[in-house]
N, C-alpha and C. Protein backbone atom coordinates (compact mmCIF):
# COMPACT_ATOMS: atom_id res chain seq x y z
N UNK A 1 53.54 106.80 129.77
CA UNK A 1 53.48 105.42 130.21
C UNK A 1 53.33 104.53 128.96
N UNK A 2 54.15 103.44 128.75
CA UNK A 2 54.28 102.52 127.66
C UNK A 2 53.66 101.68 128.68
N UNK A 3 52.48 100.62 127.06
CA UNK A 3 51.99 99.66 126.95
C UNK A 3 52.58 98.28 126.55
N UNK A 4 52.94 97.23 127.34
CA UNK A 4 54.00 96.19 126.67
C UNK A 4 52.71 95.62 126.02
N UNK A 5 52.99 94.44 124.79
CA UNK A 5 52.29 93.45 124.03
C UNK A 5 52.03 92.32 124.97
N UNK A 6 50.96 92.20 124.85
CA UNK A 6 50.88 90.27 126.03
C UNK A 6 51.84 89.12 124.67
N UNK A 7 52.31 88.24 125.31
CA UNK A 7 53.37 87.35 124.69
C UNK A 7 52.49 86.06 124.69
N UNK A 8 51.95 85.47 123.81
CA UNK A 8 51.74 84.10 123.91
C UNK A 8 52.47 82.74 123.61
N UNK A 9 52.39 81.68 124.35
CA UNK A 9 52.61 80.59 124.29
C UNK A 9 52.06 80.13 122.23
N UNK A 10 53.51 79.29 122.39
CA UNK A 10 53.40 79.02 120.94
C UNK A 10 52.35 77.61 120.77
N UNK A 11 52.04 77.19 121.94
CA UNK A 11 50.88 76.29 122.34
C UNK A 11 49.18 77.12 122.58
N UNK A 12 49.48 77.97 123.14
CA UNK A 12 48.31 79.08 123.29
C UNK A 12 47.79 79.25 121.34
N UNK A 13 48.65 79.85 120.98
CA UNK A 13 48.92 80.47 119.29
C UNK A 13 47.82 79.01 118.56
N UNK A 14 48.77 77.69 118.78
CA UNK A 14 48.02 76.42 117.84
C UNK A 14 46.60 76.25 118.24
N UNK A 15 46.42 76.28 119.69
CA UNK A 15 45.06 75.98 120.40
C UNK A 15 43.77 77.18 119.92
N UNK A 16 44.17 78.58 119.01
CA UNK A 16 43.62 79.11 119.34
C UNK A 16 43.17 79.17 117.83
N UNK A 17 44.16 79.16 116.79
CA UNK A 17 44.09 78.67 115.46
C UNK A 17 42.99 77.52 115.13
N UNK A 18 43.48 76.35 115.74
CA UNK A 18 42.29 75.63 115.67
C UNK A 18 41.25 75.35 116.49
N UNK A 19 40.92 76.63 117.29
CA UNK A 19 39.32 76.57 117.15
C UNK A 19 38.76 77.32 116.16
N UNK A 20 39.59 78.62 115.98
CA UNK A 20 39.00 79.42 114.76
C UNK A 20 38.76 78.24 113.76
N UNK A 21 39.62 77.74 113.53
CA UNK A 21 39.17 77.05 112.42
C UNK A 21 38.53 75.99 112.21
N UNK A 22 38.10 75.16 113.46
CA UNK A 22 37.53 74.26 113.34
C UNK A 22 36.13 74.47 114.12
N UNK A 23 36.08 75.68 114.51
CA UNK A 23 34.55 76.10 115.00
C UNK A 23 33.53 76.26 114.02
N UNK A 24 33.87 76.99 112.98
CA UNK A 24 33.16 77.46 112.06
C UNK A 24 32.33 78.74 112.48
N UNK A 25 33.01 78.97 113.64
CA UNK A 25 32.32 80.49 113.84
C UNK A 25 33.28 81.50 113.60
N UNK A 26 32.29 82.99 113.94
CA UNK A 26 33.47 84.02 113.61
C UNK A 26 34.35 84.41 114.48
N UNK A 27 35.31 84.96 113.43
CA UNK A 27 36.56 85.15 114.23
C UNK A 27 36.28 85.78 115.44
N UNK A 28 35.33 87.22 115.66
CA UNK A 28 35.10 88.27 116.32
C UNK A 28 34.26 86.98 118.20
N UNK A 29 33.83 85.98 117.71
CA UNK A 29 33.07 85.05 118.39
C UNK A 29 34.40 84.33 119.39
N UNK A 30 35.19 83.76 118.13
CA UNK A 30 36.12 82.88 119.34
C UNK A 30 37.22 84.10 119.76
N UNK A 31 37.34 85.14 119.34
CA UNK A 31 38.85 86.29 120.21
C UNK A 31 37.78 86.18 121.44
N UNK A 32 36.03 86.75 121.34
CA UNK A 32 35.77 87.15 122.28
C UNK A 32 35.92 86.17 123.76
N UNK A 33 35.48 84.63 123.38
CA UNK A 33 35.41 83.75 124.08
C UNK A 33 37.15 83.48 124.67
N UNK A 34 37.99 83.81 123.77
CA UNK A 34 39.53 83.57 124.70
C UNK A 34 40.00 85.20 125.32
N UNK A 35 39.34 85.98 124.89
CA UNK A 35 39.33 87.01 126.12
C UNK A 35 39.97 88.01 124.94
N UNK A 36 40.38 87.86 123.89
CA UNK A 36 41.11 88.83 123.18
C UNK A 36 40.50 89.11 121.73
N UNK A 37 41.08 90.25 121.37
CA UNK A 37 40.20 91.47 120.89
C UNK A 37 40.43 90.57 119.25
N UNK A 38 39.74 91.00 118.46
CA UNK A 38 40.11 89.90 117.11
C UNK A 38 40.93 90.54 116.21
N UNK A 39 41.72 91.47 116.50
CA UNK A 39 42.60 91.75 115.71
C UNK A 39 43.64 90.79 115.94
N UNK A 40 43.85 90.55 116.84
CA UNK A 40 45.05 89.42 117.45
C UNK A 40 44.95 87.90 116.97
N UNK A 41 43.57 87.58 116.42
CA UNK A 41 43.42 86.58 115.88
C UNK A 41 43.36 86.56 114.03
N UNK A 42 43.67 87.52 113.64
CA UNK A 42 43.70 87.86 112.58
C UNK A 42 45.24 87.93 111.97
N UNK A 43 45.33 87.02 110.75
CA UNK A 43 46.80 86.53 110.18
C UNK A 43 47.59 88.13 109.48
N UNK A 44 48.77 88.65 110.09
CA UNK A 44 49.11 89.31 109.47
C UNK A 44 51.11 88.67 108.94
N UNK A 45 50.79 88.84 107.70
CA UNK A 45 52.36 88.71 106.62
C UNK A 45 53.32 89.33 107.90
N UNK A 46 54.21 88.79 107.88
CA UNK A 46 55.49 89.32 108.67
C UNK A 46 56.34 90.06 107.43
């Protein structure tokens, strides 16, 4: 059984950027509060 990726809104993506960044809390704090794990909030190089 394959696992698909959840797809976010490129509005979801900005909204979620700036709370990280304008919270001043940790990352591990705001993934938890939008429901997702903080690897997903974490910038990776394409």
């Amino acid at each position: 059984m394959t696992k698909t990726r959840p797809s976010f809104t490129d509005a979801f993506k900005r909204e979620a950027v700036a709370l990280l960044e304008g919270s001043g809390r940790p990352l591990e704090h705001v993934a938890r509060e939008l429901g997702l794990q903080a690897s997903v909030l974490r910038y990776r190089p394409r």
